[in-house]
Structure formats: structure tokens, C-alpha cells
N, C-alpha and C. Protein backbone atom coordinates (compact mmCIF):
# COMPACT_ATOMS: atom_id res chain seq x y z
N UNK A 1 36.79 -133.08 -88.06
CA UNK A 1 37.44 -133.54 -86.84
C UNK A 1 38.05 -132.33 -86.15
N UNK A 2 37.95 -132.22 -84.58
CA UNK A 2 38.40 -131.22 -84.10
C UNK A 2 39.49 -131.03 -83.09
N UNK A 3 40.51 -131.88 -83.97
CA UNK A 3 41.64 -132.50 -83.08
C UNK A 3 43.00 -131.31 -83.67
N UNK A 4 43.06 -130.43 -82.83
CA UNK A 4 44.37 -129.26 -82.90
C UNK A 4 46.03 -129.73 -82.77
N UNK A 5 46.86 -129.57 -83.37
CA UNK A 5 47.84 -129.68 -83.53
C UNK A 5 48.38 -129.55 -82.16
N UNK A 6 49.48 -130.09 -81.45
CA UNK A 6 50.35 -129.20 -80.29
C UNK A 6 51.87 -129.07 -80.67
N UNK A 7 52.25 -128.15 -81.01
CA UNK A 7 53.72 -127.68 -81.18
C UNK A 7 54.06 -126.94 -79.70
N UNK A 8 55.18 -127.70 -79.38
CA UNK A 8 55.77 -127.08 -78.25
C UNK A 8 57.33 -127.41 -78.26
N UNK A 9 58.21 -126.55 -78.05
CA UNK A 9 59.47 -126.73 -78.30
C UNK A 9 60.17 -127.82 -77.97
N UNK A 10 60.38 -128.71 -78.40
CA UNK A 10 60.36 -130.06 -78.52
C UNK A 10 59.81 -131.15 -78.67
N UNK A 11 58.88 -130.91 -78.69
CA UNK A 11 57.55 -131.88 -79.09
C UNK A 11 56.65 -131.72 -79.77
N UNK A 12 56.37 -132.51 -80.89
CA UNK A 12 54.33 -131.81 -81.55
C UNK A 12 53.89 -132.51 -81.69
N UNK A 13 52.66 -132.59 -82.09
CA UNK A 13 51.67 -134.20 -82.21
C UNK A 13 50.65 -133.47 -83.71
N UNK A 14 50.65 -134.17 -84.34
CA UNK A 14 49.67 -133.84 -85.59
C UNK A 14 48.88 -134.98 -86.10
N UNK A 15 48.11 -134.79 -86.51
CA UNK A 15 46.88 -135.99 -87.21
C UNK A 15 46.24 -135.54 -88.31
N UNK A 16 45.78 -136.62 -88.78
CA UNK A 16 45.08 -136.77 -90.34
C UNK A 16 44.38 -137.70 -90.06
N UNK A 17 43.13 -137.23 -90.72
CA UNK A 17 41.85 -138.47 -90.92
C UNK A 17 42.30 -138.90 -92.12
N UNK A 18 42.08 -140.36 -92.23
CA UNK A 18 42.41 -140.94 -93.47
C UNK A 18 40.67 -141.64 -93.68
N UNK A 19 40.64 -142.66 -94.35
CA UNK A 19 38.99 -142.74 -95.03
C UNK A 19 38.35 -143.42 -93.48
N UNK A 20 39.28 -144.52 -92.91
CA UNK A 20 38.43 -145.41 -91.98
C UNK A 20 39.05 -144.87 -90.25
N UNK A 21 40.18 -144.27 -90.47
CA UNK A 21 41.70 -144.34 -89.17
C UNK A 21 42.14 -143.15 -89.40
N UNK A 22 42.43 -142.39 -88.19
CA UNK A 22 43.24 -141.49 -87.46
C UNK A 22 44.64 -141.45 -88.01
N UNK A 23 45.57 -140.66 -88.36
CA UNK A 23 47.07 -141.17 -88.33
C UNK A 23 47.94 -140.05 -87.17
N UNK A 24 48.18 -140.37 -85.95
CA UNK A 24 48.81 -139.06 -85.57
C UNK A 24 50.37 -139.68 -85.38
N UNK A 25 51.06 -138.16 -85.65
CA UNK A 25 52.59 -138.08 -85.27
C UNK A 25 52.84 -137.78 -84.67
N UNK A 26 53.80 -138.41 -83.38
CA UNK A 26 54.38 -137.64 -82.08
C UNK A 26 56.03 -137.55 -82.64
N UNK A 27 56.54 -136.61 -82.32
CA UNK A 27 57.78 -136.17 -82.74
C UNK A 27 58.54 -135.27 -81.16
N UNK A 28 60.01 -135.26 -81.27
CA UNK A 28 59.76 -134.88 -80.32
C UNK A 28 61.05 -135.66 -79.05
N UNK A 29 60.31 -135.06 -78.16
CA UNK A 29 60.48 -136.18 -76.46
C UNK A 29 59.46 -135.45 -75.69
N UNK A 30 58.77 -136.62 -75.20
CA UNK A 30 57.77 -136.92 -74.88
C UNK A 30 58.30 -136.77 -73.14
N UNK A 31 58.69 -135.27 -72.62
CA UNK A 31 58.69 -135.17 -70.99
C UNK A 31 57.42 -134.66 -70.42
N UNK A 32 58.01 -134.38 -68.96
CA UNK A 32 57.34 -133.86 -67.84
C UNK A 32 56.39 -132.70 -68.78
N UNK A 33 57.23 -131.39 -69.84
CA UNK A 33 56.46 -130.87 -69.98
C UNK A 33 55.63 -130.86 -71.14
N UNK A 34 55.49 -131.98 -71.74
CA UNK A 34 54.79 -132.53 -72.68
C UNK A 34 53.25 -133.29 -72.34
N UNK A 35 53.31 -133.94 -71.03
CA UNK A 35 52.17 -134.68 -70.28
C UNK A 35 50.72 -133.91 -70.41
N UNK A 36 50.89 -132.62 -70.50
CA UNK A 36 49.15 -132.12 -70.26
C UNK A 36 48.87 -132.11 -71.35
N UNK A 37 49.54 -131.86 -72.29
CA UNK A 37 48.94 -131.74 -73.86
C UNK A 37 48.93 -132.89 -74.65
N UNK A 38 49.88 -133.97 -73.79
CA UNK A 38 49.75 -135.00 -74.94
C UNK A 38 48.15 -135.68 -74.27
N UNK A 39 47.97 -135.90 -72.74
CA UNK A 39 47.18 -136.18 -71.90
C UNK A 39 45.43 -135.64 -72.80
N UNK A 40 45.72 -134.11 -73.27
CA UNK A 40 44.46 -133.96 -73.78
C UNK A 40 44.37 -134.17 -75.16
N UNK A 41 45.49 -134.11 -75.66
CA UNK A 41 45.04 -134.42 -77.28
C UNK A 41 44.73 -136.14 -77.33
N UNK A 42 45.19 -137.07 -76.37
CA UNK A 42 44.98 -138.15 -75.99
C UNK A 42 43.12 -138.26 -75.96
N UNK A 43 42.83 -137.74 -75.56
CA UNK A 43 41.30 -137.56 -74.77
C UNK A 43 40.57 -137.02 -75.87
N UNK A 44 40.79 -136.18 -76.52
CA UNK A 44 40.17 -135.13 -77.53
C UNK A 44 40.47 -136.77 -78.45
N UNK A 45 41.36 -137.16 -79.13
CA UNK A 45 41.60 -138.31 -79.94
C UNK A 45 40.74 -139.20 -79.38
N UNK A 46 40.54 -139.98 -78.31
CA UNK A 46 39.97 -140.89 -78.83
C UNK A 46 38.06 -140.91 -78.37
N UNK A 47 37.92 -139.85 -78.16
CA UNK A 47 36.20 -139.20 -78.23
C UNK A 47 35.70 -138.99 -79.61
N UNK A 48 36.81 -138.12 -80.60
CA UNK A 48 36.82 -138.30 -81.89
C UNK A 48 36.55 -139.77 -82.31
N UNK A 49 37.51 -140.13 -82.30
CA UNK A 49 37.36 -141.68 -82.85
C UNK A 49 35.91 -142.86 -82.52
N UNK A 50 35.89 -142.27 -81.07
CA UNK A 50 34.36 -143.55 -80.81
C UNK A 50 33.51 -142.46 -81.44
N UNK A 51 33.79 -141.54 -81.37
CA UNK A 51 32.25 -140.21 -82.42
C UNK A 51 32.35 -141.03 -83.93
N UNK A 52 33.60 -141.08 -84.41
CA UNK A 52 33.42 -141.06 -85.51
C UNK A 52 33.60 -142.74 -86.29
N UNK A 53 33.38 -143.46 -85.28
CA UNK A 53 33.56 -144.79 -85.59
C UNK A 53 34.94 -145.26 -86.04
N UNK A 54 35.82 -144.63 -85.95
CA UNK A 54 36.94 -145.19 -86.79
C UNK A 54 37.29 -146.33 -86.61
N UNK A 55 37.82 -147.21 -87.08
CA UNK A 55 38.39 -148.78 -87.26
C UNK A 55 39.76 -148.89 -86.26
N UNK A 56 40.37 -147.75 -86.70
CA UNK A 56 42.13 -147.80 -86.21
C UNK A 56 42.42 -146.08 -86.15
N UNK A 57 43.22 -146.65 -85.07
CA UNK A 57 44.32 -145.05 -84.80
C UNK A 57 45.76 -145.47 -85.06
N UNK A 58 46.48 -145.28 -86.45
CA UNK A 58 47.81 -145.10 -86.19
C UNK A 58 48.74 -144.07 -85.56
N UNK A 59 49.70 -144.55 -84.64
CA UNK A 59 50.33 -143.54 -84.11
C UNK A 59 51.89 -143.61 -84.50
N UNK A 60 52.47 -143.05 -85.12
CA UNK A 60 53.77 -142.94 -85.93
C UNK A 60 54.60 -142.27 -84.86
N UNK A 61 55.54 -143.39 -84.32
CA UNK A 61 56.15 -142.67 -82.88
C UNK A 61 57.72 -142.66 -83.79
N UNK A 62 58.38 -142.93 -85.11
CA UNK A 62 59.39 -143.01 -85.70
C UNK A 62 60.23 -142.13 -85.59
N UNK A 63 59.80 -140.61 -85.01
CA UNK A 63 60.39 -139.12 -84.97
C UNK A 63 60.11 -138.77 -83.59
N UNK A 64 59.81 -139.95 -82.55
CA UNK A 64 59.39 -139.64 -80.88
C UNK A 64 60.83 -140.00 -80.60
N UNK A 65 61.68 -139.40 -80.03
CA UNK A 65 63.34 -140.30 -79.28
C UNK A 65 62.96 -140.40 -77.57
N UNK A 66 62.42 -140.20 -77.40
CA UNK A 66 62.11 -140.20 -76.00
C UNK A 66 60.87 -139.89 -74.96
N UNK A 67 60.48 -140.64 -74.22
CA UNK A 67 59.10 -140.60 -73.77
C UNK A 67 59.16 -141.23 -71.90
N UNK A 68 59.14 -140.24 -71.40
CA UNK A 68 59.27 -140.57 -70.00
C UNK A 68 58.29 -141.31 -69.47
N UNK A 69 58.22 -141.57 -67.62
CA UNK A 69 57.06 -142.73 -67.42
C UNK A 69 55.78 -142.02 -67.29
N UNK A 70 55.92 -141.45 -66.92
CA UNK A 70 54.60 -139.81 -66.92
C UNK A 70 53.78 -139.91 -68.63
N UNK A 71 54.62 -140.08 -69.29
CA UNK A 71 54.06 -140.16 -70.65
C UNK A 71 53.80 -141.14 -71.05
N UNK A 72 54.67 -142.41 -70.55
CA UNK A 72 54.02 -143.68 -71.22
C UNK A 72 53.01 -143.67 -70.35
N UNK A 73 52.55 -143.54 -69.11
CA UNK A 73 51.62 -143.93 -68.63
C UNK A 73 50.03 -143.40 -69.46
N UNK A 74 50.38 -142.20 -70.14
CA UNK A 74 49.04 -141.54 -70.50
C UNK A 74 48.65 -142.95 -71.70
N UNK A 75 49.60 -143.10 -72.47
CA UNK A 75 49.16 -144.09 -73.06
C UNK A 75 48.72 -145.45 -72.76
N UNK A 76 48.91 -145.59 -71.40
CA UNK A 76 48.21 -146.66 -70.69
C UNK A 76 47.31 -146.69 -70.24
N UNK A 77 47.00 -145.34 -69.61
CA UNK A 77 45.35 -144.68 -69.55
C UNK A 77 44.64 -145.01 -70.66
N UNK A 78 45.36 -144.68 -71.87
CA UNK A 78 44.53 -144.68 -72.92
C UNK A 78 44.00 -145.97 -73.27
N UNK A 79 45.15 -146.86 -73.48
CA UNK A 79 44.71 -148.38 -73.82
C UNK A 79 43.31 -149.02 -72.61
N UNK A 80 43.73 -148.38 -71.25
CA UNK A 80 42.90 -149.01 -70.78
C UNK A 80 41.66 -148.60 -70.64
N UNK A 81 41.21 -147.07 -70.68
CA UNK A 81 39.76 -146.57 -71.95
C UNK A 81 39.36 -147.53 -72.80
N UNK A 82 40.13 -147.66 -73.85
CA UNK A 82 39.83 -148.45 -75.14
C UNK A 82 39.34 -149.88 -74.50
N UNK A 83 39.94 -150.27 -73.59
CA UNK A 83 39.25 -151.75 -73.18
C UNK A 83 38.15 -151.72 -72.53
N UNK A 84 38.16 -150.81 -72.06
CA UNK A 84 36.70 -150.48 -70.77
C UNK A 84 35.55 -150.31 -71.96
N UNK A 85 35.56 -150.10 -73.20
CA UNK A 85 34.50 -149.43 -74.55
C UNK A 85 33.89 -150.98 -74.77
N UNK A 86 32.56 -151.72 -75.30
CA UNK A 86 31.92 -152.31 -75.43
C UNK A 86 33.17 -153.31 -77.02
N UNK A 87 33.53 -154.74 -76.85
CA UNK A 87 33.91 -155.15 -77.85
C UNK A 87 33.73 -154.25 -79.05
N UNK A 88 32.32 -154.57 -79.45
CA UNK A 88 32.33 -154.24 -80.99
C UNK A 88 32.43 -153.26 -81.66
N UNK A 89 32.71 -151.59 -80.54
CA UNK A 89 32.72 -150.19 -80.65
C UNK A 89 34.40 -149.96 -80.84
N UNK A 90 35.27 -150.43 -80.12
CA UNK A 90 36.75 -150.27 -79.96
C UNK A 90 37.36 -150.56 -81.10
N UNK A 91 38.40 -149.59 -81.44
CA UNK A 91 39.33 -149.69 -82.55
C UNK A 91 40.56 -149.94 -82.23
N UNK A 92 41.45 -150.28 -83.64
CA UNK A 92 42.53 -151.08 -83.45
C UNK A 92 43.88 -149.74 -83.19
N UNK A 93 44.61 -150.28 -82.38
CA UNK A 93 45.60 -148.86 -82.17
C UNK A 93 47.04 -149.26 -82.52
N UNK A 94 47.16 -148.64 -83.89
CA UNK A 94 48.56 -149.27 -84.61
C UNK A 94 49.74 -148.36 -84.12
N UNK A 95 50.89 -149.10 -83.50
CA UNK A 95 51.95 -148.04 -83.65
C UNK A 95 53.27 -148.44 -84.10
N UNK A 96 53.57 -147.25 -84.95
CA UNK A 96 54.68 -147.53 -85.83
C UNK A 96 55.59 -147.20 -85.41
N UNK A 97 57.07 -148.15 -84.84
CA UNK A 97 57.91 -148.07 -84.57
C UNK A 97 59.22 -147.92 -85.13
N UNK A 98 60.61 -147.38 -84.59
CA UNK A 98 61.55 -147.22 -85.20
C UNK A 98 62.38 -148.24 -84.53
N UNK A 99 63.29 -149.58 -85.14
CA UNK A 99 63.42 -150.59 -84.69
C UNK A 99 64.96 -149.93 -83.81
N UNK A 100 65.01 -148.88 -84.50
CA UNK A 100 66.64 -148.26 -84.31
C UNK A 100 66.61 -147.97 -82.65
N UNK A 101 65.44 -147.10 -82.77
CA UNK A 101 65.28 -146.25 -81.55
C UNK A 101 65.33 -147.91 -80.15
N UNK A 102 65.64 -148.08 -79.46
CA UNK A 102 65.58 -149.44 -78.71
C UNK A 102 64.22 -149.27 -77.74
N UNK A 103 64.22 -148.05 -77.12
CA UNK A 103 63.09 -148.09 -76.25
C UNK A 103 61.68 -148.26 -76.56
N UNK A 104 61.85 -147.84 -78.08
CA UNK A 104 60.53 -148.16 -78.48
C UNK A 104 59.97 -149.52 -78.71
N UNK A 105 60.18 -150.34 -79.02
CA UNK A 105 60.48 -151.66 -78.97
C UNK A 105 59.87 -152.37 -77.19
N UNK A 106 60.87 -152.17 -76.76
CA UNK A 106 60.50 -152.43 -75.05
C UNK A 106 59.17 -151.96 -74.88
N UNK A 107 58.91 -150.24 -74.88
CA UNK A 107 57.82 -149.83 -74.18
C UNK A 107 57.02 -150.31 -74.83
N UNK A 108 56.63 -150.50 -76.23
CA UNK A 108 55.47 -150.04 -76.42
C UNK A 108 55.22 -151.75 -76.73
N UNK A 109 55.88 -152.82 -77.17
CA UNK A 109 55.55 -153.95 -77.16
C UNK A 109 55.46 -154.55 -75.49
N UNK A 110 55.54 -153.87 -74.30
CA UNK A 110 55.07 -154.08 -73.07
C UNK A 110 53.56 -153.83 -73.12
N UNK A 111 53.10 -152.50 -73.83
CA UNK A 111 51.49 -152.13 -74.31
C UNK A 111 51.15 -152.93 -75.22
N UNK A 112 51.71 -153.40 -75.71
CA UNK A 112 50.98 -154.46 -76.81
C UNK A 112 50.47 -155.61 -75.85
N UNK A 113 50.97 -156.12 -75.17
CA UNK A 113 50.74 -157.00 -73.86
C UNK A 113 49.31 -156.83 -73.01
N UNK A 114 48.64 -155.59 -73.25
CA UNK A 114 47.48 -154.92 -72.30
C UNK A 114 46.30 -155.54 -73.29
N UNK A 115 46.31 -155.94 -74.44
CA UNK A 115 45.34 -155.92 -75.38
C UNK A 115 45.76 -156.12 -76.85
N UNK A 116 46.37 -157.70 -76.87
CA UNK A 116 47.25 -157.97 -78.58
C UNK A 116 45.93 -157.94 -79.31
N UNK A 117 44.58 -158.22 -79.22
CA UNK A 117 43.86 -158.28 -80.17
C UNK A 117 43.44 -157.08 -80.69
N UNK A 118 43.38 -156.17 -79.74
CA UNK A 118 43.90 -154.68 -80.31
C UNK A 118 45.03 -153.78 -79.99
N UNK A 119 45.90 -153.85 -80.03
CA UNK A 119 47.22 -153.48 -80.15
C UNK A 119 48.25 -153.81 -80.99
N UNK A 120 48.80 -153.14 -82.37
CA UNK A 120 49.58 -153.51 -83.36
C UNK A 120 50.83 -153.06 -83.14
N UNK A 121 51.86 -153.69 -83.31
CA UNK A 121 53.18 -152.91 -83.13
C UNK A 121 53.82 -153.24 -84.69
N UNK A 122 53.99 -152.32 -85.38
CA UNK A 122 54.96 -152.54 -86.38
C UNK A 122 56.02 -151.41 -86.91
N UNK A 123 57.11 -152.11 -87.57
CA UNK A 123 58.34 -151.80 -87.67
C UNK A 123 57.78 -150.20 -88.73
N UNK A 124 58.14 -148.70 -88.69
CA UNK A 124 58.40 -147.98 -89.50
C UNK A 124 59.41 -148.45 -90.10
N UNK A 125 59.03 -147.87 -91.75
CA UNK A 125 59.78 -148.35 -92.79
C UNK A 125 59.98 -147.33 -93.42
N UNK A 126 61.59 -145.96 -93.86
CA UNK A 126 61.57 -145.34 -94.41
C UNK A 126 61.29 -145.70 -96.30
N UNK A 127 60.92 -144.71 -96.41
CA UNK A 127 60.39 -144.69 -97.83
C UNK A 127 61.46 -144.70 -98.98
């Protein structure tokens, strides 16, 4: 897989192929100058994924505190890619939330709304 890390002073995004699913971590706050890189690792992710058939992309937003509208929107781009893809090709896009954090909750169960039959929202659970 040829999906590069982005560390940028306040923000990074990292991934792991697991056997069937993607797992990436956004950490961070997710601003203005976060948008081009999250925008392409967005793009680079999910070309990977229809390449490589994967089932699911988890996205572990538990260590994200903040994500402006510039940024949620990329992820709305994204969801709405994933719907535009033929039923039986599209994978499931899990994201793990921190129930603490409040916004996460709001935003991203508003995206769950674009596509519940693929869109998972569940609670991160420290270990």
C-alpha cells in the first residue's frame, strides 16, 4: 500500500492495512492548514482501498480535538465518492469516536446520515 504518513505540526494521519480494512489515525486539529494533505491522503486512501478491495476503512478520530468546516467537508467529498462507486464495490467506513470530545458525536453522526448502510459510528473505548 502506498499511503504516506502526514506529520505536520499539529496534525498527522497514519494507517495500517489490517487483513480485510484500512485503519487510519487522525490526531491532531484538523484546520485550514491541514485541508490539502488531509484532502490527498483522503484520495490516495480511498483509490487504495477500491484497488485493493477492502471491506472497511476505520478511521480512529479519538486523538482528532478539532476539525473545521473546510475539513469536515473533505470528508463529505469523500462519503459522497464512496456512494457514486457501484453497490457491490463500496466499503464500509467505520469511525471511532470519543464520546468525551462533543463535536464528534454531532459531526460525524450528521455523516452517518449521508449513507447508514455504510457509515458506522462507534464509541472509542480506551484499553
Amino acid at each position: 500500500m502506498d499511503l504516506k504518513p502526514v506529520v505536520q505540526e499539529g496534525f498527522s494521519i497514519k494507517s495500517t492495512v489490517l487483513a480485510s480494512s484500512i485503519r487510519v489515525d487522525l490526531r491532531g486539529s484538523a484546520d485550514n492548514e491541514s485541508k490539502s494533505s488531509l484532502s490527498q491522503f483522503v484520495e490516495h486512501l480511498h483509490a487504495e482501498a477500491e484497488h485493493l478491495h477492502m471491506a472497511e476503512i476505520i478511521v480512529d478520530l479519538h486523538e482528532l480535538y478539532f476539525i473545521n468546516s473546510v475539513c469536515l467537508k473533505v470528508l463529505v467529498l469523500w462519503i459522497d465518492r464512496l456512494l457514486s462507486m457501484p453497490a457491490h464495490r463500496r466499503y464500509v467506513l467505520t469511525f471511532l469516536v470519543d464520546p468525551q470530545l462533543h463535536w464528534q458525536d454531532r459531526s460525524i453522526l450528521a455523516l452517518q446520515r449521508m449513507a447508514p448502510e455504510f457509515i458506522r459510528v462507534t464509541h472509542w473505548k480506551a484499553a
